[in-house]
C-alpha atoms as a PDB file:
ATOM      1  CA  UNK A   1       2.852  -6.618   8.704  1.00  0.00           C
ATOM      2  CA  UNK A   2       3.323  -8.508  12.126  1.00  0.00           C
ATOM      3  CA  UNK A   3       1.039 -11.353  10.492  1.00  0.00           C
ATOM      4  CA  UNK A   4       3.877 -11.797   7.446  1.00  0.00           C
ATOM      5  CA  UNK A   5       6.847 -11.431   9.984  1.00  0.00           C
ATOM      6  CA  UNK A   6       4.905 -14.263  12.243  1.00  0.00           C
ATOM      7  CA  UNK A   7       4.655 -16.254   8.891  1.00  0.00           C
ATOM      8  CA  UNK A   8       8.287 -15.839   7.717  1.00  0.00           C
ATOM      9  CA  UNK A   9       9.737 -16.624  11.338  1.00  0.00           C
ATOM     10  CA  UNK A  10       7.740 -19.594  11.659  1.00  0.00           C
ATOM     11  CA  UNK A  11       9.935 -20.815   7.997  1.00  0.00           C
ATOM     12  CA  UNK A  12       7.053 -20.214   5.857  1.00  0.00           C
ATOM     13  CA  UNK A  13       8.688 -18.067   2.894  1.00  0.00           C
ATOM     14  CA  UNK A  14       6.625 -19.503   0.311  1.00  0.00           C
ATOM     15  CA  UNK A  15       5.034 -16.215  -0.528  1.00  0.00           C
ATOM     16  CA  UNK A  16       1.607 -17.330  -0.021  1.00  0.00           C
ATOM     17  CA  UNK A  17      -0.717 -17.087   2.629  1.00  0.00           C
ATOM     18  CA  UNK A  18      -0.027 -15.322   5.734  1.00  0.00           C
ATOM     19  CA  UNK A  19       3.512 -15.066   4.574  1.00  0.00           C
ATOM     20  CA  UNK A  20       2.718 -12.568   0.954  1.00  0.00           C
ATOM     21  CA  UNK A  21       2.317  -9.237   2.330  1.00  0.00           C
ATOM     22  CA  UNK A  22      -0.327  -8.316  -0.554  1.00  0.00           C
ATOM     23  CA  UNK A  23      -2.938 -10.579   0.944  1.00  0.00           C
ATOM     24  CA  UNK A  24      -2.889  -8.223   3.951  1.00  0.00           C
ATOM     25  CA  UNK A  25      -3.253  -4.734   2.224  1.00  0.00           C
ATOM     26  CA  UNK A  26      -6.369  -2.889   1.837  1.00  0.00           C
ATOM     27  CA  UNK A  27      -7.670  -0.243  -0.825  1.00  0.00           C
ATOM     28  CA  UNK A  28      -7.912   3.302   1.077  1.00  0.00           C
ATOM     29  CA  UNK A  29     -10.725   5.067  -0.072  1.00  0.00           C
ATOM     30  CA  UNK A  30      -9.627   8.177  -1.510  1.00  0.00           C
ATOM     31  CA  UNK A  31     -13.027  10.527  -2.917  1.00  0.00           C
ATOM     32  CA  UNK A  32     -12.349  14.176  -4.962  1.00  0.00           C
ATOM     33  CA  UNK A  33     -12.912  17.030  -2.643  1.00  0.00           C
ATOM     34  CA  UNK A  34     -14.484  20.695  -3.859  1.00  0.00           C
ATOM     35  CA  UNK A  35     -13.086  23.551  -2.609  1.00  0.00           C
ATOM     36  CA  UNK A  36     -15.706  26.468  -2.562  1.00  0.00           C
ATOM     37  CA  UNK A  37     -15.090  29.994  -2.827  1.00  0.00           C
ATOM     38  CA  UNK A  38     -11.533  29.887  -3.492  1.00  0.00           C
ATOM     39  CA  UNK A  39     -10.058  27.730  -0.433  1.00  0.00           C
ATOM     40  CA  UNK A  40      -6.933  25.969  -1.176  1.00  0.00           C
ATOM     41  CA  UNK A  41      -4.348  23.801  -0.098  1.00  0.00           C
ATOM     42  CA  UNK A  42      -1.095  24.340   1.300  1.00  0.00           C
ATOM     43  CA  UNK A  43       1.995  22.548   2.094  1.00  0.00           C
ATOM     44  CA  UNK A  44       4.653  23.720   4.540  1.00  0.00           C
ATOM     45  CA  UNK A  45       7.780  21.820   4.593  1.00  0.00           C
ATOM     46  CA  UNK A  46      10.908  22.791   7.170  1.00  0.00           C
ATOM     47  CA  UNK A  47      14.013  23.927   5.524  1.00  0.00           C
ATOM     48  CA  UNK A  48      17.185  24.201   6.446  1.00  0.00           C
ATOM     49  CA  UNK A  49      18.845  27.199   7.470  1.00  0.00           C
ATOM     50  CA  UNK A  50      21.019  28.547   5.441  1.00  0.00           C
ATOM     51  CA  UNK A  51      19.658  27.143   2.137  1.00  0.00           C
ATOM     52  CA  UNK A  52      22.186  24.574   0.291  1.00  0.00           C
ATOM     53  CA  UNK A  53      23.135  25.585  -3.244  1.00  0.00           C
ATOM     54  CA  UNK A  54      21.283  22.078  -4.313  1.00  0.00           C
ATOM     55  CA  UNK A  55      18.297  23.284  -2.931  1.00  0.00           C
ATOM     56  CA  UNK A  56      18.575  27.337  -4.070  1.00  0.00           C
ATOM     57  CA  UNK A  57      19.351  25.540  -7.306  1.00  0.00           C
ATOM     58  CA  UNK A  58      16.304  22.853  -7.590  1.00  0.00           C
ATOM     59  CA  UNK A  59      18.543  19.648  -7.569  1.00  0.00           C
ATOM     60  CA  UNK A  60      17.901  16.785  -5.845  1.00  0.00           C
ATOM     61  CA  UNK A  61      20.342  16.290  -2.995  1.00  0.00           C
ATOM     62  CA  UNK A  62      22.728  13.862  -3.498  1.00  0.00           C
ATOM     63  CA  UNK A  63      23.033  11.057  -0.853  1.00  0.00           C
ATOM     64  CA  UNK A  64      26.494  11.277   1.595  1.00  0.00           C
END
């Protein structure tokens, strides 16, 4: 977004043009994918150590 900052430092904050951060995003291509023969997959996500209670519990923490 370095084009939009450019815009909005040189005063332009009309939201259009350079300075709207929509006219510089692109579609990704996403396509479905068909896992043969029983491949799958997996997340891993690092958890603390010891477990909170919020998390042995399902809850969403709650911000400090």
């Amino acid at each position: 977004m370095d084009i939009v900052a450019k815009a909005w430092c040189r005063g332009n904050d009309s939201n259009s043009g350079d300075a709207n951060p929509a006219t510089h995003r692109t579609m990704k291509a996403v396509r479905p994918t068909l896992l043969i023969g029983g491949d799958a997959v997996h997340y891993l996500w690092l958890l603390n150590d010891p477990l909170t209670e919020e998390v042995l519990r399902g809850e969403k923490p709650r911000p400090h």
